[in-house]
PDB file of N, CA and C in Angstrom:
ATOM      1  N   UNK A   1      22.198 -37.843 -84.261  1.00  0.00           N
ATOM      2  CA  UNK A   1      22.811 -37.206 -83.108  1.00  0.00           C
ATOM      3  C   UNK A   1      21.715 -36.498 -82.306  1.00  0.00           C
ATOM      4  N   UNK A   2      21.715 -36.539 -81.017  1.00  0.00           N
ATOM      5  CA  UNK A   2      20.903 -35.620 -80.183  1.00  0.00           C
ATOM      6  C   UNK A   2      20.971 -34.766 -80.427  1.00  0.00           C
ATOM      7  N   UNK A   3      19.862 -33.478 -80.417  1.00  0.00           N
ATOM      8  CA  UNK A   3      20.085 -32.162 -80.263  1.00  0.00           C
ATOM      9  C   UNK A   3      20.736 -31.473 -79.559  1.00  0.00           C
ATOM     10  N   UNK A   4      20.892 -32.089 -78.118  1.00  0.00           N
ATOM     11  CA  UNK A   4      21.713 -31.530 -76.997  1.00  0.00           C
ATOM     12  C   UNK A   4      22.925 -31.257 -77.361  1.00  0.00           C
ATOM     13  N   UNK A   5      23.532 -32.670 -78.234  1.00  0.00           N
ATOM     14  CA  UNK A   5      24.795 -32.536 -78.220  1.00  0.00           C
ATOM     15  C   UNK A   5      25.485 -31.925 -79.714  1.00  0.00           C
ATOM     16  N   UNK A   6      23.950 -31.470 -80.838  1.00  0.00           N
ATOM     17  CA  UNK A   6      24.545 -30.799 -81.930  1.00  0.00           C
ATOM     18  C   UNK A   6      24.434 -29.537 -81.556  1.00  0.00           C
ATOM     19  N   UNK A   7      23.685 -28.909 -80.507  1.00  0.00           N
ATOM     20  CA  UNK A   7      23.883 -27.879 -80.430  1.00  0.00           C
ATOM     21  C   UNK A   7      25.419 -27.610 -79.784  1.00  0.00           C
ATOM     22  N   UNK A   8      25.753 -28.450 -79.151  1.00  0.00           N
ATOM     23  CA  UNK A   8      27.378 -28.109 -77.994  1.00  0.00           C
ATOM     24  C   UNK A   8      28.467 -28.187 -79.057  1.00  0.00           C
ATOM     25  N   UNK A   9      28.190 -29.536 -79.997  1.00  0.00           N
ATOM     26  CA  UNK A   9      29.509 -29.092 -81.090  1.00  0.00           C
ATOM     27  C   UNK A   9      29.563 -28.392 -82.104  1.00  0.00           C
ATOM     28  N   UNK A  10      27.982 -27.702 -82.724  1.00  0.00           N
ATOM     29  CA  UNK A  10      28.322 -27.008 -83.534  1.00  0.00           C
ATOM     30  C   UNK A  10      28.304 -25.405 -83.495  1.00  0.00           C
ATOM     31  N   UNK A  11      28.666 -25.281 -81.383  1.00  0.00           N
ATOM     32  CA  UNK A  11      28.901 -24.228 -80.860  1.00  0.00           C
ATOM     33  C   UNK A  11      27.327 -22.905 -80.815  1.00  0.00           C
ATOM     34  N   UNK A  12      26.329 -23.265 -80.620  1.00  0.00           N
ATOM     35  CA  UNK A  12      25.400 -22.680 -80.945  1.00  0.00           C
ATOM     36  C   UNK A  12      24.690 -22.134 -79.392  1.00  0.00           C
ATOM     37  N   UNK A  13      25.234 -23.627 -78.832  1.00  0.00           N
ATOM     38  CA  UNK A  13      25.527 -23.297 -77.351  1.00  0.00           C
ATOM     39  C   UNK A  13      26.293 -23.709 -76.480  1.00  0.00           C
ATOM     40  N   UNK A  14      27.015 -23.298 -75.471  1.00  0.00           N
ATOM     41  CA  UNK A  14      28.432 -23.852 -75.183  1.00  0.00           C
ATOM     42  C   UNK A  14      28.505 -24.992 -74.615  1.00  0.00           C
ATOM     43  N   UNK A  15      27.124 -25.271 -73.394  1.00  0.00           N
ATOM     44  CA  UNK A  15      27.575 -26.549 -73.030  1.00  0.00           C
ATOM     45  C   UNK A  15      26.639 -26.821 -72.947  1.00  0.00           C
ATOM     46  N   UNK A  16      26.802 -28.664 -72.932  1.00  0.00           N
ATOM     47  CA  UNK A  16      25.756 -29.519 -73.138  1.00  0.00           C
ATOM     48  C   UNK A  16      24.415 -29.447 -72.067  1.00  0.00           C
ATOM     49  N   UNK A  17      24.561 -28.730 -70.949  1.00  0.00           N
ATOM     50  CA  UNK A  17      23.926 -29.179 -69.711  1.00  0.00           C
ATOM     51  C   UNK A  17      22.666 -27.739 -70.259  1.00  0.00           C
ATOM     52  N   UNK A  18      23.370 -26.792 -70.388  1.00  0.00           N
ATOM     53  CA  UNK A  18      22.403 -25.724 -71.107  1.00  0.00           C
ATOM     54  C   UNK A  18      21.472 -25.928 -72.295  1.00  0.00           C
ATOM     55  N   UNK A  19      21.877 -26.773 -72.972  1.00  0.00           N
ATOM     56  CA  UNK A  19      21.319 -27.185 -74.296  1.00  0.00           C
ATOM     57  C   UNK A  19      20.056 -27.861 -73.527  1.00  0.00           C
ATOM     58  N   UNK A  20      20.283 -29.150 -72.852  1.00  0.00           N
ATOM     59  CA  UNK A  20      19.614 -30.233 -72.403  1.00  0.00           C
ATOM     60  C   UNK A  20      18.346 -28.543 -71.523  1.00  0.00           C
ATOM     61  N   UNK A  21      18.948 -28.139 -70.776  1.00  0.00           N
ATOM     62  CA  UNK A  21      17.819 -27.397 -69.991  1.00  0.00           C
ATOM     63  C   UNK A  21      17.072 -26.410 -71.329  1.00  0.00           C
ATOM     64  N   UNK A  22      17.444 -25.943 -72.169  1.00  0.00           N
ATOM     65  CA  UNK A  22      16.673 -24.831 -72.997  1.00  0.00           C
ATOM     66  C   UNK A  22      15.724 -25.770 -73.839  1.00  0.00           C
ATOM     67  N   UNK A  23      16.257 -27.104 -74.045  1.00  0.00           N
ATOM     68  CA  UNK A  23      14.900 -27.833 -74.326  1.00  0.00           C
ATOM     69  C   UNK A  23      14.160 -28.492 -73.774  1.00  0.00           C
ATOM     70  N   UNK A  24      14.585 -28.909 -72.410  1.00  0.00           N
ATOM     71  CA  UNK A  24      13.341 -28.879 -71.089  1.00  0.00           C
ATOM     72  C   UNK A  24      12.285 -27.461 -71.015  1.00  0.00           C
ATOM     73  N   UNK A  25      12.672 -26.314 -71.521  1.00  0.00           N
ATOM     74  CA  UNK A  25      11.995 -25.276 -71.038  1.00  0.00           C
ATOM     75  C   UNK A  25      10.864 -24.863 -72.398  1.00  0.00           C
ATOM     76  N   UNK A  26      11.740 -25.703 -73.395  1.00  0.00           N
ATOM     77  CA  UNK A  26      10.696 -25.530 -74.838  1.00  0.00           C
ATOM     78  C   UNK A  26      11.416 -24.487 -75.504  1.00  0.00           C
ATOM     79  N   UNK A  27      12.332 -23.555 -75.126  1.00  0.00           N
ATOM     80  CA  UNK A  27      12.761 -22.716 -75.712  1.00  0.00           C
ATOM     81  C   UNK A  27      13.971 -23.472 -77.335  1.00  0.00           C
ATOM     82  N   UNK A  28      13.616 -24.675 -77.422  1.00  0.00           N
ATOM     83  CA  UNK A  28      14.299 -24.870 -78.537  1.00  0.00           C
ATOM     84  C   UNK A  28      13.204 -25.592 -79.507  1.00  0.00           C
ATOM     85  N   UNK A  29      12.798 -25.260 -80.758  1.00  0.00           N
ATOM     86  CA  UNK A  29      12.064 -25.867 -81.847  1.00  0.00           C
ATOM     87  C   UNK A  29      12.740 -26.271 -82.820  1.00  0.00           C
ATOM     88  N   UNK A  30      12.120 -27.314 -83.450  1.00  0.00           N
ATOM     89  CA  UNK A  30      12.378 -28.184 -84.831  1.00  0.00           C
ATOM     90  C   UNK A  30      11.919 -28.585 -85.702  1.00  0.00           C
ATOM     91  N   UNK A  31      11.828 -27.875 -86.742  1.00  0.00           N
ATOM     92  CA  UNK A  31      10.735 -27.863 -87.755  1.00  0.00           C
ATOM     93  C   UNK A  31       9.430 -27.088 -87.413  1.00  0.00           C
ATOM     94  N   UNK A  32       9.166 -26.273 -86.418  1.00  0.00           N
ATOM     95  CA  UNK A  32       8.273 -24.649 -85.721  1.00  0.00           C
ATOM     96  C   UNK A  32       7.441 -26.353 -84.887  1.00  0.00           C
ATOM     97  N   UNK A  33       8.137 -26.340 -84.062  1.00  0.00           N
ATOM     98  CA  UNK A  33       7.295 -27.491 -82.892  1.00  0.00           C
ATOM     99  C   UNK A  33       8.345 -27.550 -81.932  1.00  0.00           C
ATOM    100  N   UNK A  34       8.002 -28.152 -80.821  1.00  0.00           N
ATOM    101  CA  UNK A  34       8.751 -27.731 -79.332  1.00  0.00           C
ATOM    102  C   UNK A  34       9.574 -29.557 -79.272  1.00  0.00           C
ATOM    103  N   UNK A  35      10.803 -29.395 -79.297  1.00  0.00           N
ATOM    104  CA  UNK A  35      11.572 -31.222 -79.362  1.00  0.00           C
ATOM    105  C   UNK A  35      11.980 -30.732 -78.109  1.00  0.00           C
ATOM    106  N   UNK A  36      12.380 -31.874 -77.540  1.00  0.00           N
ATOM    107  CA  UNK A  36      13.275 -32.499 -76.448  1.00  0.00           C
ATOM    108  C   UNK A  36      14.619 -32.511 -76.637  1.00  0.00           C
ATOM    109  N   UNK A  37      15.510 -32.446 -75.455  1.00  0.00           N
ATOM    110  CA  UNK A  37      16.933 -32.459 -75.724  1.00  0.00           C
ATOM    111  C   UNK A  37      17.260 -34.294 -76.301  1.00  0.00           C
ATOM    112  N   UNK A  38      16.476 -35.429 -76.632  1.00  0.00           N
ATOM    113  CA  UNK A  38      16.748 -36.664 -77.152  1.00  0.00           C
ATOM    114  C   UNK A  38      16.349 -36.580 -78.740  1.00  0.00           C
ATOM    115  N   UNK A  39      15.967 -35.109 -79.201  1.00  0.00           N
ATOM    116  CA  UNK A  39      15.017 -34.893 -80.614  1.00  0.00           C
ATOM    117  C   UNK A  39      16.562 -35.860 -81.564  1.00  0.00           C
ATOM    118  N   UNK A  40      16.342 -36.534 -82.673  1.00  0.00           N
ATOM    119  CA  UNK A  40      17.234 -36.720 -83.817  1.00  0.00           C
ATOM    120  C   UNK A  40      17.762 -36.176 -84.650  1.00  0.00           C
ATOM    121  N   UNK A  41      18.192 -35.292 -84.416  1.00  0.00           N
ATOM    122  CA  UNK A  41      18.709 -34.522 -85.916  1.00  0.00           C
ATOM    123  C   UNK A  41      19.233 -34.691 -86.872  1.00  0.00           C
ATOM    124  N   UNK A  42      18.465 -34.506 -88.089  1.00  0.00           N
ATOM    125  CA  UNK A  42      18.649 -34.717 -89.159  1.00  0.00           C
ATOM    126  C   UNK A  42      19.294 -33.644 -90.630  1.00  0.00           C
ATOM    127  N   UNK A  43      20.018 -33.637 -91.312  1.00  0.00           N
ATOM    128  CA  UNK A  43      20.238 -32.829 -92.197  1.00  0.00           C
ATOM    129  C   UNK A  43      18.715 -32.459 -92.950  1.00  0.00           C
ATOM    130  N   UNK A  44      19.065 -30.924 -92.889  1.00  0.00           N
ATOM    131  CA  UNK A  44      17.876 -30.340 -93.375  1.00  0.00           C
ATOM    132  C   UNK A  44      16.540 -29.600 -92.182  1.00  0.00           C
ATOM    133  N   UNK A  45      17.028 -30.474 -91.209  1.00  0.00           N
ATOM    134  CA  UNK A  45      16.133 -29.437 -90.336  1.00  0.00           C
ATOM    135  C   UNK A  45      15.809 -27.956 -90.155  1.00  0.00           C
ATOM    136  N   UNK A  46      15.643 -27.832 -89.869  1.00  0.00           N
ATOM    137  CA  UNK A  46      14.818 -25.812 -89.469  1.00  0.00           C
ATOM    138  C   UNK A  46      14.998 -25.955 -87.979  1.00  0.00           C
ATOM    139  N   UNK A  47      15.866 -25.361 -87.117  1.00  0.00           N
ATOM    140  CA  UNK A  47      15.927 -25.355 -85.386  1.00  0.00           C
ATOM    141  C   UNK A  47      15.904 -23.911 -85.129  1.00  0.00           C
ATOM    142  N   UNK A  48      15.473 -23.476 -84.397  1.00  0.00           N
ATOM    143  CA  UNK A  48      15.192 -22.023 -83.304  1.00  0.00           C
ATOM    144  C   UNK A  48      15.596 -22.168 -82.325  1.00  0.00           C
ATOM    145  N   UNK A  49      16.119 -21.506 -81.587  1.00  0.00           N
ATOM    146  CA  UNK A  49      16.703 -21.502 -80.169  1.00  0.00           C
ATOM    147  C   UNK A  49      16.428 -19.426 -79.796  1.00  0.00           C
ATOM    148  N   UNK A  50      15.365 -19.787 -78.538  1.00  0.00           N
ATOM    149  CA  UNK A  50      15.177 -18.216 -78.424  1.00  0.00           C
ATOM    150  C   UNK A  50      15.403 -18.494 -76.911  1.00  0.00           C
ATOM    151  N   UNK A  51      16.380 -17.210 -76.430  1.00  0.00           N
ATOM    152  CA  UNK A  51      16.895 -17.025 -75.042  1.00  0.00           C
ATOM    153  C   UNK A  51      16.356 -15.692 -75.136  1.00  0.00           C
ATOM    154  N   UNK A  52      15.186 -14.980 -73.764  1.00  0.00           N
ATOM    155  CA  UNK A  52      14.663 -13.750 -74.007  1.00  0.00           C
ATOM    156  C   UNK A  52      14.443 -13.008 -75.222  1.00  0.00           C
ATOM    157  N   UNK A  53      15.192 -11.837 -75.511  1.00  0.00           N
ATOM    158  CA  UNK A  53      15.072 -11.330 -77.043  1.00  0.00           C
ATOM    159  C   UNK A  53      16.146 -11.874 -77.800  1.00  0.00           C
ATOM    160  N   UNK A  54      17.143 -12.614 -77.309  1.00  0.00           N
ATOM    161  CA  UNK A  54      18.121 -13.845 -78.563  1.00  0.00           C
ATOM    162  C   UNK A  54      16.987 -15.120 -79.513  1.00  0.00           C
ATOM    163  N   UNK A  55      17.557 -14.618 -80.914  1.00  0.00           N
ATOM    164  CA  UNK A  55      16.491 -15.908 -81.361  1.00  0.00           C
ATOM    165  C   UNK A  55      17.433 -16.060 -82.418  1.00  0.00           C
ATOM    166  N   UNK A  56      17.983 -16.894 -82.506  1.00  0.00           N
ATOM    167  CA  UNK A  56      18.868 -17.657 -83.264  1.00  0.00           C
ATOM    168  C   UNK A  56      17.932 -18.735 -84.567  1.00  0.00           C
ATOM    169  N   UNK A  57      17.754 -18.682 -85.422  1.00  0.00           N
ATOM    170  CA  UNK A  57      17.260 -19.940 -86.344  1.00  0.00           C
ATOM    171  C   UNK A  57      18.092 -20.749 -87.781  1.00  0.00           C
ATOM    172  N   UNK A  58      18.572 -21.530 -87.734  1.00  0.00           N
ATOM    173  CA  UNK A  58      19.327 -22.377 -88.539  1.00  0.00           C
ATOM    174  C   UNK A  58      18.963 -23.452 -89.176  1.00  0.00           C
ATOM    175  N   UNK A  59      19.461 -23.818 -89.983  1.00  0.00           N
ATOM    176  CA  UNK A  59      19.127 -25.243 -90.941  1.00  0.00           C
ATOM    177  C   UNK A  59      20.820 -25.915 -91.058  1.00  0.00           C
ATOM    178  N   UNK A  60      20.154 -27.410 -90.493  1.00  0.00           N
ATOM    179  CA  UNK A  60      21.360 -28.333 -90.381  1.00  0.00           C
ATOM    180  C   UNK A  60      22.169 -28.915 -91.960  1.00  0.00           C
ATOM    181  N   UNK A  61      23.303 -28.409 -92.164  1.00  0.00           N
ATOM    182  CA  UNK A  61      23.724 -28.968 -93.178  1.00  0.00           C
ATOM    183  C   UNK A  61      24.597 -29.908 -93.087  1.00  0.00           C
ATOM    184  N   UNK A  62      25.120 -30.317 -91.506  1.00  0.00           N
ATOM    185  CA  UNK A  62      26.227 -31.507 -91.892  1.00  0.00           C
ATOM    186  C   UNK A  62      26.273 -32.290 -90.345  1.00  0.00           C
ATOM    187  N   UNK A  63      26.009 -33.170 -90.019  1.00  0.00           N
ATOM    188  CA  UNK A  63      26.119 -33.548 -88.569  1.00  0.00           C
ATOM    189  C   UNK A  63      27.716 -34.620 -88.006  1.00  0.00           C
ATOM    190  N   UNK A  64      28.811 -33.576 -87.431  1.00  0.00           N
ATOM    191  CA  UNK A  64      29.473 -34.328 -87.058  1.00  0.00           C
ATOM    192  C   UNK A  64      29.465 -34.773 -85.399  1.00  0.00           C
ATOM    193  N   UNK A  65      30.164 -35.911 -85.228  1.00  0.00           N
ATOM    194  CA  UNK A  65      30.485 -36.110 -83.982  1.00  0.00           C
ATOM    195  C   UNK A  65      31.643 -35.085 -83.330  1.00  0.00           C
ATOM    196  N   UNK A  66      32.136 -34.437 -83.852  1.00  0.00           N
ATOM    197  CA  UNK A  66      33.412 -33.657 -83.324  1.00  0.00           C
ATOM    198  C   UNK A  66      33.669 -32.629 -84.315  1.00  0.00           C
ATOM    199  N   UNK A  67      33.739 -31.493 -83.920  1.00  0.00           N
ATOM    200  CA  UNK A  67      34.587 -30.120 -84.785  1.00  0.00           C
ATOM    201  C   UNK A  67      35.401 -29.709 -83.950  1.00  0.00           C
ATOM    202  N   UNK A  68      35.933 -28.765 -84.795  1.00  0.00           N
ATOM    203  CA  UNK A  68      36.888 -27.509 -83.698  1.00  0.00           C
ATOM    204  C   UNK A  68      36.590 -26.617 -84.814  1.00  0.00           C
ATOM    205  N   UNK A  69      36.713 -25.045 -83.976  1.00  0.00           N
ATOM    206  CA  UNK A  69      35.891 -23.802 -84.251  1.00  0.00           C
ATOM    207  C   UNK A  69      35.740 -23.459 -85.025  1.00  0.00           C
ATOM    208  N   UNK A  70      36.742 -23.268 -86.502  1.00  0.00           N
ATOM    209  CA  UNK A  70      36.506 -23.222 -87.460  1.00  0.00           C
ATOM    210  C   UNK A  70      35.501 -24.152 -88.547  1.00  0.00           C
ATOM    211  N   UNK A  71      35.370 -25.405 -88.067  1.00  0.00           N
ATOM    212  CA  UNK A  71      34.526 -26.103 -88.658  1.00  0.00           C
ATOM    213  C   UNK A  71      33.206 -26.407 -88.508  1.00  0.00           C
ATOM    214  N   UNK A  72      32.886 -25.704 -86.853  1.00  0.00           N
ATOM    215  CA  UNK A  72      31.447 -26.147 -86.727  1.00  0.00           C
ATOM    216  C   UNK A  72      30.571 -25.027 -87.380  1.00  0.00           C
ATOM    217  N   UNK A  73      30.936 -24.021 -87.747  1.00  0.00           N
ATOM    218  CA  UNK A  73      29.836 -22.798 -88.855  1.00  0.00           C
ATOM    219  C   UNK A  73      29.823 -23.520 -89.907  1.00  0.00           C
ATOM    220  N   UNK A  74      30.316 -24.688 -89.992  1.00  0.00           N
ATOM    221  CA  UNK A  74      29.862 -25.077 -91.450  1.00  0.00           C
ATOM    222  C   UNK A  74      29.272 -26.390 -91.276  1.00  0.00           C
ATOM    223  N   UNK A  75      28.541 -26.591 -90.306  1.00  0.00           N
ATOM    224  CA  UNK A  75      27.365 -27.513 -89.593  1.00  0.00           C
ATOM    225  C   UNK A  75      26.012 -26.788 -89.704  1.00  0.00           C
ATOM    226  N   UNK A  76      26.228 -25.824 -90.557  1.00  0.00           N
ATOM    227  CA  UNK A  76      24.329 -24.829 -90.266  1.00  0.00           C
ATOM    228  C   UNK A  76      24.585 -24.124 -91.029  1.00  0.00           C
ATOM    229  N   UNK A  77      23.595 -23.124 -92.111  1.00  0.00           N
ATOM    230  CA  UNK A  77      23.425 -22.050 -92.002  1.00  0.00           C
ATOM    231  C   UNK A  77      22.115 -21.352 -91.423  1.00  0.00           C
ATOM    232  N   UNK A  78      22.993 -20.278 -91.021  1.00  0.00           N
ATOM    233  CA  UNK A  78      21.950 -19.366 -90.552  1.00  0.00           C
ATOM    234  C   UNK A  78      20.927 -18.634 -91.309  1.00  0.00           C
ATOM    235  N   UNK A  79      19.075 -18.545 -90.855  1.00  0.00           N
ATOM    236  CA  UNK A  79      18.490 -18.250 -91.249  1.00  0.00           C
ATOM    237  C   UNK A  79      17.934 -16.908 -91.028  1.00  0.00           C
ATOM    238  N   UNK A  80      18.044 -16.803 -89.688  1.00  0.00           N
ATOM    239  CA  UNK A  80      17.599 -15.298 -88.915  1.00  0.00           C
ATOM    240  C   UNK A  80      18.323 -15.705 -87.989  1.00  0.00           C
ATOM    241  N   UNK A  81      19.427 -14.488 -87.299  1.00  0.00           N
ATOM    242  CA  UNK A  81      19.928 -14.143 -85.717  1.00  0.00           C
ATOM    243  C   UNK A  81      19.763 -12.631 -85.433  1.00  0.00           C
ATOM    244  N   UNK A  82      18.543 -12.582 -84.502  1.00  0.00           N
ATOM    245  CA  UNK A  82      18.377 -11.597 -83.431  1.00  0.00           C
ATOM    246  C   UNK A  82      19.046 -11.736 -82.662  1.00  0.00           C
ATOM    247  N   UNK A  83      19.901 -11.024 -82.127  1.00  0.00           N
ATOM    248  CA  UNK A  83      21.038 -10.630 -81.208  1.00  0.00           C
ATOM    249  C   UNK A  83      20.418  -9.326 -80.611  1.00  0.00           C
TER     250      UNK A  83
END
């Protein structure tokens, strides 16, 4: 699955068009290196997503094509969230 679009379903960010731009800008890493919104994601990854002082970092544990809200926290756990 694209990154763009695991970040939109497993709610990390709301929509796809934001995803696609925060990894045009580099502000999203994978595995501590700068991917593209076409990166592959794979179970087991390490992803960062830092918006100013937001830095979100997770590891992929399950990649679906579709959740609803209750199910996409159990697409990651979280490693560090600065909020």
């Amino acid at each position: 699955m694209r990154l763009d679009k695991y970040l939109k379903v497993s709610r990390i960010i709301k929509r796809r068009t934001v995803a696609n731009e925060a990894c045009d800008k580099s502000y999203v890493t994978a595995n501590n290196r700068p991917v593209k919104a076409s990166y592959d994601v794979k179970i087991g990854d390490e992803i960062c997503v830092s918006f100013g002082n937001k830095k979100v970092q997770f590891k992929v544990l399950s990649i679906n094509e579709h959740s609803n809200k209750s199910d996409a926290t159990s697409m990651y756990e979280l490693i560090e969230d600065n909020q």
